[in-house]
PDBML (XML) file of the C-alpha atoms, coordinates in Angstrom:
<?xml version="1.0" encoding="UTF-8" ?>
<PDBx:datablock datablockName="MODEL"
   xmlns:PDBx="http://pdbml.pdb.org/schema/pdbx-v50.xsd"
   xmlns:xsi="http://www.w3.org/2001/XMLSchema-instance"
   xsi:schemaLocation="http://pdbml.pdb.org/schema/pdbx-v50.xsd pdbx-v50.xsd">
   <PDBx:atom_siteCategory>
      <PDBx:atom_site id="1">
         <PDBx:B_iso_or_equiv>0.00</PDBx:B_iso_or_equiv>
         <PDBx:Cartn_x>2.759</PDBx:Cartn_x>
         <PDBx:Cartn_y>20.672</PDBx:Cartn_y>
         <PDBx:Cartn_z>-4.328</PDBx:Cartn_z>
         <PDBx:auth_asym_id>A</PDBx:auth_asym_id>
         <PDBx:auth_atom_id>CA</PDBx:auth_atom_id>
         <PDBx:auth_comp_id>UNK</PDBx:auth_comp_id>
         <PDBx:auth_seq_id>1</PDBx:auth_seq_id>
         <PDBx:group_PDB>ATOM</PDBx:group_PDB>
         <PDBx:label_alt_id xsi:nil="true" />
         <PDBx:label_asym_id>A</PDBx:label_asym_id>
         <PDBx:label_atom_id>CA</PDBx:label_atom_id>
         <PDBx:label_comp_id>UNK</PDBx:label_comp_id>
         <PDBx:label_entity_id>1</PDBx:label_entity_id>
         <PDBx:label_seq_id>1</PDBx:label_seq_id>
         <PDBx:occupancy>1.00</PDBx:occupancy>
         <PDBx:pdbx_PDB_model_num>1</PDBx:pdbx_PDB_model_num>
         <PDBx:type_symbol>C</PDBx:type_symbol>
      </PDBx:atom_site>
      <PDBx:atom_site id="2">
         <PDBx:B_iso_or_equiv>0.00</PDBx:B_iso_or_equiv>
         <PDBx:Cartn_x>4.778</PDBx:Cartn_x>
         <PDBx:Cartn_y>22.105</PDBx:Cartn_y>
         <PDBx:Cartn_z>-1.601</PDBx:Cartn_z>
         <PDBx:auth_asym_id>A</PDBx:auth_asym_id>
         <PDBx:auth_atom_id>CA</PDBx:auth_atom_id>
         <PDBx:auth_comp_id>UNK</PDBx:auth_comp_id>
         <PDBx:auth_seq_id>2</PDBx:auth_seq_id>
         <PDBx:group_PDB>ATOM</PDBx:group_PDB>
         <PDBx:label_alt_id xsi:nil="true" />
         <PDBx:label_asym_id>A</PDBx:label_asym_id>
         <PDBx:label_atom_id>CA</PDBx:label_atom_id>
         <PDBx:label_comp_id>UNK</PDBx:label_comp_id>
         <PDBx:label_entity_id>1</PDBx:label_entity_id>
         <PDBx:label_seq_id>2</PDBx:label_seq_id>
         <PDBx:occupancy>1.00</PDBx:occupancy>
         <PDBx:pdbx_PDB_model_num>1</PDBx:pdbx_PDB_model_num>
         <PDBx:type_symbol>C</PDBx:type_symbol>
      </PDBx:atom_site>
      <PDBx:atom_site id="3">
         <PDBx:B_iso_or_equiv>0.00</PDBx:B_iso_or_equiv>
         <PDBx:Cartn_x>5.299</PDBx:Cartn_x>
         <PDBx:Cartn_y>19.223</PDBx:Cartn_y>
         <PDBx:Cartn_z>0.130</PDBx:Cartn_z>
         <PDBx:auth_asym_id>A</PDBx:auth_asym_id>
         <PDBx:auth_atom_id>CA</PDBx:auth_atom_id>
         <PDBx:auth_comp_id>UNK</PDBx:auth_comp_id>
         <PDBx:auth_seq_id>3</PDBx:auth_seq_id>
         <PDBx:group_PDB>ATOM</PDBx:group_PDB>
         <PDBx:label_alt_id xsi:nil="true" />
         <PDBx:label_asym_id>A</PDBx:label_asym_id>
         <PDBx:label_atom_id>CA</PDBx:label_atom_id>
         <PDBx:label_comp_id>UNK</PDBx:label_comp_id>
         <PDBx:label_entity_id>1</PDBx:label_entity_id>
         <PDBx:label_seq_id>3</PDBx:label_seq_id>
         <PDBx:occupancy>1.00</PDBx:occupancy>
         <PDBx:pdbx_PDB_model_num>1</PDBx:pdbx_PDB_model_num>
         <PDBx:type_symbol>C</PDBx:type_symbol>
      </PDBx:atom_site>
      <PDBx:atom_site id="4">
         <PDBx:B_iso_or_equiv>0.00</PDBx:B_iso_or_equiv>
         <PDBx:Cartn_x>8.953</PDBx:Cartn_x>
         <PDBx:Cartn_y>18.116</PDBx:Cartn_y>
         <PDBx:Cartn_z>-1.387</PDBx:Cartn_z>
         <PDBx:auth_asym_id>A</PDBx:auth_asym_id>
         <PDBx:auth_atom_id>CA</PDBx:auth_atom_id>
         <PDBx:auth_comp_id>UNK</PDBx:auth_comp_id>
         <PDBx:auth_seq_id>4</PDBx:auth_seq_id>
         <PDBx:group_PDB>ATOM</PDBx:group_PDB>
         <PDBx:label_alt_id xsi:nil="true" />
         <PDBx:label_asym_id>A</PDBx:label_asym_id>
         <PDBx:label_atom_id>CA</PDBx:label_atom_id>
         <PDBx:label_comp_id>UNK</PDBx:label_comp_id>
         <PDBx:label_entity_id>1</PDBx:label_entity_id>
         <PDBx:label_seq_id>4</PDBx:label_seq_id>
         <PDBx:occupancy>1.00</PDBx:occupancy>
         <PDBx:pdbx_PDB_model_num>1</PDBx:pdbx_PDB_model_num>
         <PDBx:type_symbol>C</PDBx:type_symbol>
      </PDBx:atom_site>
      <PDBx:atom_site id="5">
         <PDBx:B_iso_or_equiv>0.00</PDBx:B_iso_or_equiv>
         <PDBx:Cartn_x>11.350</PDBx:Cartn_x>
         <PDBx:Cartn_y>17.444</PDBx:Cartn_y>
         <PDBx:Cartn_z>1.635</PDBx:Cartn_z>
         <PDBx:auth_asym_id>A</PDBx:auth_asym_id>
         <PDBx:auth_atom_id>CA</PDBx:auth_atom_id>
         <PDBx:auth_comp_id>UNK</PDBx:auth_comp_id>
         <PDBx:auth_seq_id>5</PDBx:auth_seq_id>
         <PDBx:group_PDB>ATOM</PDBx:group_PDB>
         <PDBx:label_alt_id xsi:nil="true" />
         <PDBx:label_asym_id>A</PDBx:label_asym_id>
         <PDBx:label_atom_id>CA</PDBx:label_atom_id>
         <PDBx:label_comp_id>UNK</PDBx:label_comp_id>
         <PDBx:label_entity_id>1</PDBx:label_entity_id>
         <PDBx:label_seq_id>5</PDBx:label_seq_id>
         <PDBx:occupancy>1.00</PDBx:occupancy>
         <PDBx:pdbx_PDB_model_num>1</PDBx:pdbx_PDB_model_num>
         <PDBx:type_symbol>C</PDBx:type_symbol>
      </PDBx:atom_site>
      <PDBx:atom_site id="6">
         <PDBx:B_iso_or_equiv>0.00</PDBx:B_iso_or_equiv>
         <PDBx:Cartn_x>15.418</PDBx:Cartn_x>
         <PDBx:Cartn_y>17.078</PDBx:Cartn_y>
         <PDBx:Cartn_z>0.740</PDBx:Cartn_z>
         <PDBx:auth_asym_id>A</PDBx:auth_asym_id>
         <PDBx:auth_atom_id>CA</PDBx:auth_atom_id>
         <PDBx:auth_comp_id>UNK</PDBx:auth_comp_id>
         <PDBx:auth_seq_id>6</PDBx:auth_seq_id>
         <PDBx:group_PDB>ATOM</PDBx:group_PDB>
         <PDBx:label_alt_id xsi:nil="true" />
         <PDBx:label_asym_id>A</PDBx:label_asym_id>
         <PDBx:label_atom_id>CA</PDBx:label_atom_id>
         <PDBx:label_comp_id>UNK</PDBx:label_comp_id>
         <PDBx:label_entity_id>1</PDBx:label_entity_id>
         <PDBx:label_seq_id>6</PDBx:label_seq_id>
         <PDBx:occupancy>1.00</PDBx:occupancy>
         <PDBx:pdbx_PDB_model_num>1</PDBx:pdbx_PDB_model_num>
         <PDBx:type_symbol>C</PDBx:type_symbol>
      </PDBx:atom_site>
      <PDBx:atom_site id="7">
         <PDBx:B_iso_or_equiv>0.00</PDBx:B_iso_or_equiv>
         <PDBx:Cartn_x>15.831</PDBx:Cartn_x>
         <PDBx:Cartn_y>15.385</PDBx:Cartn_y>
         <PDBx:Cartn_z>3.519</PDBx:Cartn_z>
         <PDBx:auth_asym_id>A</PDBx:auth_asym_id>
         <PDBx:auth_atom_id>CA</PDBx:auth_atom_id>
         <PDBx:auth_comp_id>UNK</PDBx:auth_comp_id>
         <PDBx:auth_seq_id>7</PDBx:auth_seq_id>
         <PDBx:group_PDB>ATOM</PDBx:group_PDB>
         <PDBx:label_alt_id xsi:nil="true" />
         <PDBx:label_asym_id>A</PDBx:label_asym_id>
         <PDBx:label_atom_id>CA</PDBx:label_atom_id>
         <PDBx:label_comp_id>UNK</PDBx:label_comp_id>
         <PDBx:label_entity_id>1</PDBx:label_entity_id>
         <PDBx:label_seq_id>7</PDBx:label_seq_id>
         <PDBx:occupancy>1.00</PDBx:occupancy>
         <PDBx:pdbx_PDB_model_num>1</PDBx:pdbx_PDB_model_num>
         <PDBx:type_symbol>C</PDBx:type_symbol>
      </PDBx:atom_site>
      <PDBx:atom_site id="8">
         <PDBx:B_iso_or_equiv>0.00</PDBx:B_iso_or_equiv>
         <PDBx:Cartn_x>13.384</PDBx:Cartn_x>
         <PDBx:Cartn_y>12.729</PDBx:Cartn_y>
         <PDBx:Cartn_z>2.646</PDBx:Cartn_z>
         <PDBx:auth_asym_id>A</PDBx:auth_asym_id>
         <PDBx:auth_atom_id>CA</PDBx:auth_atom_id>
         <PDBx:auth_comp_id>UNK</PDBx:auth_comp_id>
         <PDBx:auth_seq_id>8</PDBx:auth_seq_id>
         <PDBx:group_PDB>ATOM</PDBx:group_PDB>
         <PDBx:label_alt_id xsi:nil="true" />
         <PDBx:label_asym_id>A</PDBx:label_asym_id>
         <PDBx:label_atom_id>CA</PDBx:label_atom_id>
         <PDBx:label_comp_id>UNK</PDBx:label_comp_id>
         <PDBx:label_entity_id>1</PDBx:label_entity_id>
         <PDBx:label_seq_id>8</PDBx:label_seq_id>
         <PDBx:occupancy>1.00</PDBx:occupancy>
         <PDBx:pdbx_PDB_model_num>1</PDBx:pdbx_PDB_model_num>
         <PDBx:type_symbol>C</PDBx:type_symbol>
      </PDBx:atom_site>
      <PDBx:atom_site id="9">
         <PDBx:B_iso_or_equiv>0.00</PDBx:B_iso_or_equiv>
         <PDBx:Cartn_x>14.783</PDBx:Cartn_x>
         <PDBx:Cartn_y>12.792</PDBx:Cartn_y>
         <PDBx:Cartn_z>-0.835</PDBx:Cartn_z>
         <PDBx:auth_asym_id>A</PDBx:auth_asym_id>
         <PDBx:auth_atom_id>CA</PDBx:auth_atom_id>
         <PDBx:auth_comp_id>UNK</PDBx:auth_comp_id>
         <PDBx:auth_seq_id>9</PDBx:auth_seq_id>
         <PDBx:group_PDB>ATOM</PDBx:group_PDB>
         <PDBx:label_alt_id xsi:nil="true" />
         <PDBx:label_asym_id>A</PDBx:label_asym_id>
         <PDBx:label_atom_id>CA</PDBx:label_atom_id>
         <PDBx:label_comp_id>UNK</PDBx:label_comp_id>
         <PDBx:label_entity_id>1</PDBx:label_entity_id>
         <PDBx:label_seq_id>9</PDBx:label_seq_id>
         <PDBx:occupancy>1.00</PDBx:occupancy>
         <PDBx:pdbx_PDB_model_num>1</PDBx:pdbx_PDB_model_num>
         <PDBx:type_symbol>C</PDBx:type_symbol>
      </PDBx:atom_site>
      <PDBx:atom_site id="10">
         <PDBx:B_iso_or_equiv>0.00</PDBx:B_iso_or_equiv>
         <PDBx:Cartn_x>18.047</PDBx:Cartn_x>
         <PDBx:Cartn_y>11.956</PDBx:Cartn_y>
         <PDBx:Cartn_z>0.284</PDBx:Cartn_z>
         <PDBx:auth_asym_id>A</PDBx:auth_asym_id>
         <PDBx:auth_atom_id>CA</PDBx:auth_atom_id>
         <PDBx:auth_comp_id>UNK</PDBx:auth_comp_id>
         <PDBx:auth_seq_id>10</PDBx:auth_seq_id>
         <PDBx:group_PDB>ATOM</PDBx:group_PDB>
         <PDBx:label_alt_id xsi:nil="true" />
         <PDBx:label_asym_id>A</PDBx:label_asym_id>
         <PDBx:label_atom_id>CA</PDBx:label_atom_id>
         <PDBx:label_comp_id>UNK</PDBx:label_comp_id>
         <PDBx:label_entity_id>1</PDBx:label_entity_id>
         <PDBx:label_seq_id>10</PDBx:label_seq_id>
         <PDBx:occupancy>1.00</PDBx:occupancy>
         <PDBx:pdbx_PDB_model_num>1</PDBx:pdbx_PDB_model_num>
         <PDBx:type_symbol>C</PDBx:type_symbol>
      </PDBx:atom_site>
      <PDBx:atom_site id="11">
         <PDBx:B_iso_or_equiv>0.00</PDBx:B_iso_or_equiv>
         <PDBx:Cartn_x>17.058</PDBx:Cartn_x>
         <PDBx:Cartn_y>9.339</PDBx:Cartn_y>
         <PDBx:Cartn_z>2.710</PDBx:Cartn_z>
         <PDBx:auth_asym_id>A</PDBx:auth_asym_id>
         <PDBx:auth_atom_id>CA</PDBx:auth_atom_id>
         <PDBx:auth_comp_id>UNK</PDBx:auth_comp_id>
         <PDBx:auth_seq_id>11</PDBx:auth_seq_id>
         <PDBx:group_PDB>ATOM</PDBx:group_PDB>
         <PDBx:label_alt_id xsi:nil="true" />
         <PDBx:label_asym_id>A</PDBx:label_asym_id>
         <PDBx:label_atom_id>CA</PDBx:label_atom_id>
         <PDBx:label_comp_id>UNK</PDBx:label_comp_id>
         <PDBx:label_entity_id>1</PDBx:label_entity_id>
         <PDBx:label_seq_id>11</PDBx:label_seq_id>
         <PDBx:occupancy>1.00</PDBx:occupancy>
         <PDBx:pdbx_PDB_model_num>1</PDBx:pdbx_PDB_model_num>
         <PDBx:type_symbol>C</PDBx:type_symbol>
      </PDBx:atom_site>
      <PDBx:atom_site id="12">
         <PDBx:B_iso_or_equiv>0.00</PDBx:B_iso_or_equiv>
         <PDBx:Cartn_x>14.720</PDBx:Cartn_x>
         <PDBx:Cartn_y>7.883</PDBx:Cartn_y>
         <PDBx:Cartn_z>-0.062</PDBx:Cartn_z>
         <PDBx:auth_asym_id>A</PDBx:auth_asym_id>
         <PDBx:auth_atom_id>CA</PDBx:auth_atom_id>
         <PDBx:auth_comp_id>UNK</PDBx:auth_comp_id>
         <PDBx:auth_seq_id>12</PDBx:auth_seq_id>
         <PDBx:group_PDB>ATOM</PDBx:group_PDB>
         <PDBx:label_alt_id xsi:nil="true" />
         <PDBx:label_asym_id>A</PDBx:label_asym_id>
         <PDBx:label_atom_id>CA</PDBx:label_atom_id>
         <PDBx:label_comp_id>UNK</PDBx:label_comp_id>
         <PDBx:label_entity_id>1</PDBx:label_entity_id>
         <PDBx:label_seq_id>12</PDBx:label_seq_id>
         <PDBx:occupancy>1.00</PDBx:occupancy>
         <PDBx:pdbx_PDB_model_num>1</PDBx:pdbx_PDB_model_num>
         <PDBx:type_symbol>C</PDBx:type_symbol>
      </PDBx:atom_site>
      <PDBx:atom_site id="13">
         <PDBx:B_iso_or_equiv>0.00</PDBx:B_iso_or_equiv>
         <PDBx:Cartn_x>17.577</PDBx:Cartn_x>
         <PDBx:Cartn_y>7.348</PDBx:Cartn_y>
         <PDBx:Cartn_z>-2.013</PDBx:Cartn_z>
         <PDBx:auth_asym_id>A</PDBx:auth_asym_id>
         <PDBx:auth_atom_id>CA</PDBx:auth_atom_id>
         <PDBx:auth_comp_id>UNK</PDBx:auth_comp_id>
         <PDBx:auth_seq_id>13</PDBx:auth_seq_id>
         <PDBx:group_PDB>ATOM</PDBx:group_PDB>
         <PDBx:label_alt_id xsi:nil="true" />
         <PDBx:label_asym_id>A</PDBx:label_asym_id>
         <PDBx:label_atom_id>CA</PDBx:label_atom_id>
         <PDBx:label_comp_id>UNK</PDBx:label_comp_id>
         <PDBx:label_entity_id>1</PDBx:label_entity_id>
         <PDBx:label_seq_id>13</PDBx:label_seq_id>
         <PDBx:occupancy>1.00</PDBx:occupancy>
         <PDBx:pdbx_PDB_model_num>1</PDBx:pdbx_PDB_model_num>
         <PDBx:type_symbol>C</PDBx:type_symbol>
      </PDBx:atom_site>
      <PDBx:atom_site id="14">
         <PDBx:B_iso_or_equiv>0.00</PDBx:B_iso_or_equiv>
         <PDBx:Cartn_x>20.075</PDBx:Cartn_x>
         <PDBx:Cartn_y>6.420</PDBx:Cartn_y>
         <PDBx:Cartn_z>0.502</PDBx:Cartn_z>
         <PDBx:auth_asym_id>A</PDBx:auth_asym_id>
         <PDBx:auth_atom_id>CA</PDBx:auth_atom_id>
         <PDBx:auth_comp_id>UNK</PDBx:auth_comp_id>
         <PDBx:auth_seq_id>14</PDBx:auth_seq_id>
         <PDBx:group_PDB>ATOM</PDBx:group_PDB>
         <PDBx:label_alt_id xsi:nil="true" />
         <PDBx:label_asym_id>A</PDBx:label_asym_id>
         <PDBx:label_atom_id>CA</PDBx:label_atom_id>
         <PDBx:label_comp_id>UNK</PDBx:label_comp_id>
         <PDBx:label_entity_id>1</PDBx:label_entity_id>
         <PDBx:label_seq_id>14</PDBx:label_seq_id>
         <PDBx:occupancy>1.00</PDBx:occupancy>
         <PDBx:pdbx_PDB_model_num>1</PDBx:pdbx_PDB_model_num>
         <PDBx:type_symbol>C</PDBx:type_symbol>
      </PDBx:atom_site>
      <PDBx:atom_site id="15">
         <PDBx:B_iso_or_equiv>0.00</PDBx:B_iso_or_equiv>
         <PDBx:Cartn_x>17.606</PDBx:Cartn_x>
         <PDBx:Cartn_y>3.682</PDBx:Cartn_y>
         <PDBx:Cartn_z>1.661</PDBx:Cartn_z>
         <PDBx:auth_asym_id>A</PDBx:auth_asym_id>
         <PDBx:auth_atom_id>CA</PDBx:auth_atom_id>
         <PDBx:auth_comp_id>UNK</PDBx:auth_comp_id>
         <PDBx:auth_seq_id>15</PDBx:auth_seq_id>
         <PDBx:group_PDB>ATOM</PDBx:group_PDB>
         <PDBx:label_alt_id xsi:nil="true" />
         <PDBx:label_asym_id>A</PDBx:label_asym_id>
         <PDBx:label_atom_id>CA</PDBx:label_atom_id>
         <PDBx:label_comp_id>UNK</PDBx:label_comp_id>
         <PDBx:label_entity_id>1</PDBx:label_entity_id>
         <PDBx:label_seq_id>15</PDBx:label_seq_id>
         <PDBx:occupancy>1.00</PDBx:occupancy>
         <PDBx:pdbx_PDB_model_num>1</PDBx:pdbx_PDB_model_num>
         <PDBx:type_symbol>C</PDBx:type_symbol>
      </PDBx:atom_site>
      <PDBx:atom_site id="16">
         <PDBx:B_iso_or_equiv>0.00</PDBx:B_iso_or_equiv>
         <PDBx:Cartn_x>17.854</PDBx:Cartn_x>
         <PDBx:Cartn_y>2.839</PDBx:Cartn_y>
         <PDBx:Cartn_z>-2.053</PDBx:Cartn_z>
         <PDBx:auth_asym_id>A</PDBx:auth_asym_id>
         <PDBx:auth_atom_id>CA</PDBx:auth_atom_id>
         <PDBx:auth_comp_id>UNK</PDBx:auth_comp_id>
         <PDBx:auth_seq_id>16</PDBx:auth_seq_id>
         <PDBx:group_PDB>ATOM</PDBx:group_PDB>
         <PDBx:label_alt_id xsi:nil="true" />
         <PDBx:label_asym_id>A</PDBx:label_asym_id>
         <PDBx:label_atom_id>CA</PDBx:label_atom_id>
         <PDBx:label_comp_id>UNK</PDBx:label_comp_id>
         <PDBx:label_entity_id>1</PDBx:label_entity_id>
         <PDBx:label_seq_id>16</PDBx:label_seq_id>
         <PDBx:occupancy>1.00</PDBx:occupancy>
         <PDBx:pdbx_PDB_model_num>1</PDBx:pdbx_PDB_model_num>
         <PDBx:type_symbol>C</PDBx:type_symbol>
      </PDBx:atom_site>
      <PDBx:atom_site id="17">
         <PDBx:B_iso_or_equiv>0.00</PDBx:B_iso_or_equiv>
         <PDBx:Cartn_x>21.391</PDBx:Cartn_x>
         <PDBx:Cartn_y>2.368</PDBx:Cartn_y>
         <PDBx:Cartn_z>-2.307</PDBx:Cartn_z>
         <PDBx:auth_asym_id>A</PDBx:auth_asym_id>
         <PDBx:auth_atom_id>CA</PDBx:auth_atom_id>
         <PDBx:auth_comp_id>UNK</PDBx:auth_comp_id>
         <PDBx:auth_seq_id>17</PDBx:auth_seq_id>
         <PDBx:group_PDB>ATOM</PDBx:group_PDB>
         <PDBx:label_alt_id xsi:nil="true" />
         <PDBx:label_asym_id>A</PDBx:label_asym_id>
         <PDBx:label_atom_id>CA</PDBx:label_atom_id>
         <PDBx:label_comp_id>UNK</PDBx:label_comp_id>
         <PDBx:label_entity_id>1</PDBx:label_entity_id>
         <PDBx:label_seq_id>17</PDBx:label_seq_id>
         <PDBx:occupancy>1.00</PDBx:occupancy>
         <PDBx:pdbx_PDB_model_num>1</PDBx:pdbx_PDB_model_num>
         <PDBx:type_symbol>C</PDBx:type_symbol>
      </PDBx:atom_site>
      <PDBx:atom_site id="18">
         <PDBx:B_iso_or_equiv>0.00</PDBx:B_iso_or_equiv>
         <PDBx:Cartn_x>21.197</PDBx:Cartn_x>
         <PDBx:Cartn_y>0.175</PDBx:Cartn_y>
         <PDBx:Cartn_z>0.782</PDBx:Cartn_z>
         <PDBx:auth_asym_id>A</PDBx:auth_asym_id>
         <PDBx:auth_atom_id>CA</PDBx:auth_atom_id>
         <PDBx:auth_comp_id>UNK</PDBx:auth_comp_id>
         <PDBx:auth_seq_id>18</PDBx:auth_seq_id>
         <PDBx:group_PDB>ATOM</PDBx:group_PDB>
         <PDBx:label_alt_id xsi:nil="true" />
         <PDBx:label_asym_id>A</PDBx:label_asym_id>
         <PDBx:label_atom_id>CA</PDBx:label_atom_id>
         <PDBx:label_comp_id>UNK</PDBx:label_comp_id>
         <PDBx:label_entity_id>1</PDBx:label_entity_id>
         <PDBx:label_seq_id>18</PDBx:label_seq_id>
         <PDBx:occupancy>1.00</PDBx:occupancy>
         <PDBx:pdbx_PDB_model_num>1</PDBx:pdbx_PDB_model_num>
         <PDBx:type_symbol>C</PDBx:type_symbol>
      </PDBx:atom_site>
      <PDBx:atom_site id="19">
         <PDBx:B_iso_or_equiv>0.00</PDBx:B_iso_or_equiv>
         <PDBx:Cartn_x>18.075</PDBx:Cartn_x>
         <PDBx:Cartn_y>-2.376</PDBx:Cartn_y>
         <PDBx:Cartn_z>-0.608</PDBx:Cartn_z>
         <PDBx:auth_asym_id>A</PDBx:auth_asym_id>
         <PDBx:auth_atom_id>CA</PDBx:auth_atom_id>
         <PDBx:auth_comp_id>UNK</PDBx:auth_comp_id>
         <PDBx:auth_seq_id>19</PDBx:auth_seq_id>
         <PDBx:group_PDB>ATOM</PDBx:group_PDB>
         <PDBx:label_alt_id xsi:nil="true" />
         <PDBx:label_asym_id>A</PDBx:label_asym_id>
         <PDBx:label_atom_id>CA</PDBx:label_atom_id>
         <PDBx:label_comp_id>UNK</PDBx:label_comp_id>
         <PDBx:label_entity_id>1</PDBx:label_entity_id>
         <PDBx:label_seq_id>19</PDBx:label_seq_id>
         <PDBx:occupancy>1.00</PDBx:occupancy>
         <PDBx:pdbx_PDB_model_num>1</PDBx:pdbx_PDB_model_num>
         <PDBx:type_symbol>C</PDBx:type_symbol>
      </PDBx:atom_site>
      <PDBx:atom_site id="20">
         <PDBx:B_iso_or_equiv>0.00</PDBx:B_iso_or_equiv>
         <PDBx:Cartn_x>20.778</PDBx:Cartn_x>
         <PDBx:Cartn_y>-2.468</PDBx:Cartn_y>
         <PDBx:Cartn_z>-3.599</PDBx:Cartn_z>
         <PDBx:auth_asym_id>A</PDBx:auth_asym_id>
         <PDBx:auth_atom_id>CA</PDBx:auth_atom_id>
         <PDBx:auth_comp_id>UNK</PDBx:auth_comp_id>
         <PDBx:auth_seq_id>20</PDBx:auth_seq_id>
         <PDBx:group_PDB>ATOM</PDBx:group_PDB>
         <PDBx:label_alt_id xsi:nil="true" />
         <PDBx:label_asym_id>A</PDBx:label_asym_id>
         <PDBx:label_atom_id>CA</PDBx:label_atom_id>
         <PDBx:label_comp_id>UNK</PDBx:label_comp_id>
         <PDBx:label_entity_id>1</PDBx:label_entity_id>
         <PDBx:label_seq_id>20</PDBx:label_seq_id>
         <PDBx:occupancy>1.00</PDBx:occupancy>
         <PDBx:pdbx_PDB_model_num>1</PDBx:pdbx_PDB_model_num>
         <PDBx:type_symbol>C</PDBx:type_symbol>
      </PDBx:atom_site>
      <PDBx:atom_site id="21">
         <PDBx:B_iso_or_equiv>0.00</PDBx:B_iso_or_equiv>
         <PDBx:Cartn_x>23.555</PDBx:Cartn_x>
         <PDBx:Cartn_y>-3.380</PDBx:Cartn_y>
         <PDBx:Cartn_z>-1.666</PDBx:Cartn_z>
         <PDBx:auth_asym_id>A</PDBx:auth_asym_id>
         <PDBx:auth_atom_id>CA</PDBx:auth_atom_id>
         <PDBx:auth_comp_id>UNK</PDBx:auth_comp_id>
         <PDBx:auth_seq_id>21</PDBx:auth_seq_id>
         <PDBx:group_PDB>ATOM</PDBx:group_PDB>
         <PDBx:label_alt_id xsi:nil="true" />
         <PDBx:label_asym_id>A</PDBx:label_asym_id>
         <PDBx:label_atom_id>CA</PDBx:label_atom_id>
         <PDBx:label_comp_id>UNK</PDBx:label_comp_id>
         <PDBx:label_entity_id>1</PDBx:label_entity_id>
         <PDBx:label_seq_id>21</PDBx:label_seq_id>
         <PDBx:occupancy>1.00</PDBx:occupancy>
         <PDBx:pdbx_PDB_model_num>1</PDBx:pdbx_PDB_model_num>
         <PDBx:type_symbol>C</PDBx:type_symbol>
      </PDBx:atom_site>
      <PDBx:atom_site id="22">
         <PDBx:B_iso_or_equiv>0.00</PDBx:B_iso_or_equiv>
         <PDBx:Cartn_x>21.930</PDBx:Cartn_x>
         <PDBx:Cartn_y>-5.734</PDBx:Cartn_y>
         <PDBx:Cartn_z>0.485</PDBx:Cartn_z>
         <PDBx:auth_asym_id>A</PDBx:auth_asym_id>
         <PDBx:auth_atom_id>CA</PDBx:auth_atom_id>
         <PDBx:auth_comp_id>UNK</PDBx:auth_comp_id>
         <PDBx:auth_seq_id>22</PDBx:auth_seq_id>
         <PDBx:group_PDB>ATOM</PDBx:group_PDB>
         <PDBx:label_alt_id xsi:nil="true" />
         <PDBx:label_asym_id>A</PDBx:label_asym_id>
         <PDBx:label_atom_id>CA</PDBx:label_atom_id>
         <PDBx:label_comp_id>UNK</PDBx:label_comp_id>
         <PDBx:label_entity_id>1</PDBx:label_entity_id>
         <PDBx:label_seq_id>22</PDBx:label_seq_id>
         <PDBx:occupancy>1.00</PDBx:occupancy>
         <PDBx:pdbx_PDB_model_num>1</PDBx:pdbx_PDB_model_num>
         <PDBx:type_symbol>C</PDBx:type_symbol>
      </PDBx:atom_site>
      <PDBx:atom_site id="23">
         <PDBx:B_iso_or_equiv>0.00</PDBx:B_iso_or_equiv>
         <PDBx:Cartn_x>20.702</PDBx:Cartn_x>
         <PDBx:Cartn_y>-8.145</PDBx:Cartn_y>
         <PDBx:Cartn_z>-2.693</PDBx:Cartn_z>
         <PDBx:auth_asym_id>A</PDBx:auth_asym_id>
         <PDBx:auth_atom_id>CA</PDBx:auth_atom_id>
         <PDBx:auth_comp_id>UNK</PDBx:auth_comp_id>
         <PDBx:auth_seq_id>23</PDBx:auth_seq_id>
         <PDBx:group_PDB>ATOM</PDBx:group_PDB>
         <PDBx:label_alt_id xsi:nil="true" />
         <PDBx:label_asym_id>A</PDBx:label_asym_id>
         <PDBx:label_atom_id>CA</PDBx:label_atom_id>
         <PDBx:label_comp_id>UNK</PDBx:label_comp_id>
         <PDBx:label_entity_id>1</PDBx:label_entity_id>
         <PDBx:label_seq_id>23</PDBx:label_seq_id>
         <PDBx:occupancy>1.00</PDBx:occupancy>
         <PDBx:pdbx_PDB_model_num>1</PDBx:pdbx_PDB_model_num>
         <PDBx:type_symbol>C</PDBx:type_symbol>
      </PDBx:atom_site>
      <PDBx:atom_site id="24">
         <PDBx:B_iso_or_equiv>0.00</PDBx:B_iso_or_equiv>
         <PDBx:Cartn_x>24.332</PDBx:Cartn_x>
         <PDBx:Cartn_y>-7.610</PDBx:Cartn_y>
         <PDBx:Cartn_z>-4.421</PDBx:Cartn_z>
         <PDBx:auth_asym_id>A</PDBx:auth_asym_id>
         <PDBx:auth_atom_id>CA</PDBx:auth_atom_id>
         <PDBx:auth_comp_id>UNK</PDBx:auth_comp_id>
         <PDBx:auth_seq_id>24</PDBx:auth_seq_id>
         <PDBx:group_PDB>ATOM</PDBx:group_PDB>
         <PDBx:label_alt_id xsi:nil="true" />
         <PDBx:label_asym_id>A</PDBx:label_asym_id>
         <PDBx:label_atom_id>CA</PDBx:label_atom_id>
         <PDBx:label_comp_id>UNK</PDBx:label_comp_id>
         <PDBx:label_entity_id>1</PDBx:label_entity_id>
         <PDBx:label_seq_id>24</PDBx:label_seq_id>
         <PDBx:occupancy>1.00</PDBx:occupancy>
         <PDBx:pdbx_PDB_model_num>1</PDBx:pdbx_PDB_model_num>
         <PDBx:type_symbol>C</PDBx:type_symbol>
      </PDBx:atom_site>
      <PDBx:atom_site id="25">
         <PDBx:B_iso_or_equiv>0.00</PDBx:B_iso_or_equiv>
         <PDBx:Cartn_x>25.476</PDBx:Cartn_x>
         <PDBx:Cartn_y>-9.158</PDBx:Cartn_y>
         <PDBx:Cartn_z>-0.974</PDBx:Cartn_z>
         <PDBx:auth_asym_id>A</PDBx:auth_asym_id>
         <PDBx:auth_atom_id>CA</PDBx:auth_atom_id>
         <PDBx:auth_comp_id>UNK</PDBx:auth_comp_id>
         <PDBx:auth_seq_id>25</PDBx:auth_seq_id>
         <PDBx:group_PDB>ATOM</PDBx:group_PDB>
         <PDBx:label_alt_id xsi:nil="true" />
         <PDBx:label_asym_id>A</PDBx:label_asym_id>
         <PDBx:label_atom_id>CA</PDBx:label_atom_id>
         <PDBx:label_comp_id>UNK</PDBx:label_comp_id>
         <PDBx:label_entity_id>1</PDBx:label_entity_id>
         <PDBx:label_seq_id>25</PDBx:label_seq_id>
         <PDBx:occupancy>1.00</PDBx:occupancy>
         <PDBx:pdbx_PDB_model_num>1</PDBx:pdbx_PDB_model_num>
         <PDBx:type_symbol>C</PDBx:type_symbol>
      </PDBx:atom_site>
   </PDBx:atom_siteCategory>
</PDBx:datablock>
């Protein structure tokens, strides 16, 4: 669509890999 953004992407998952963390802790 045109509309991808990497840094979205990578924030996306990085805010991901924090939700994760934060119920493992």
């Amino acid at each position: 669509a045109g509309s991808l953004s990497w840094t979205g992407v990578i924030f996306g998952v990085l805010a991901s890999l924090c939700v994760s963390l934060n119920a493992i802790y």
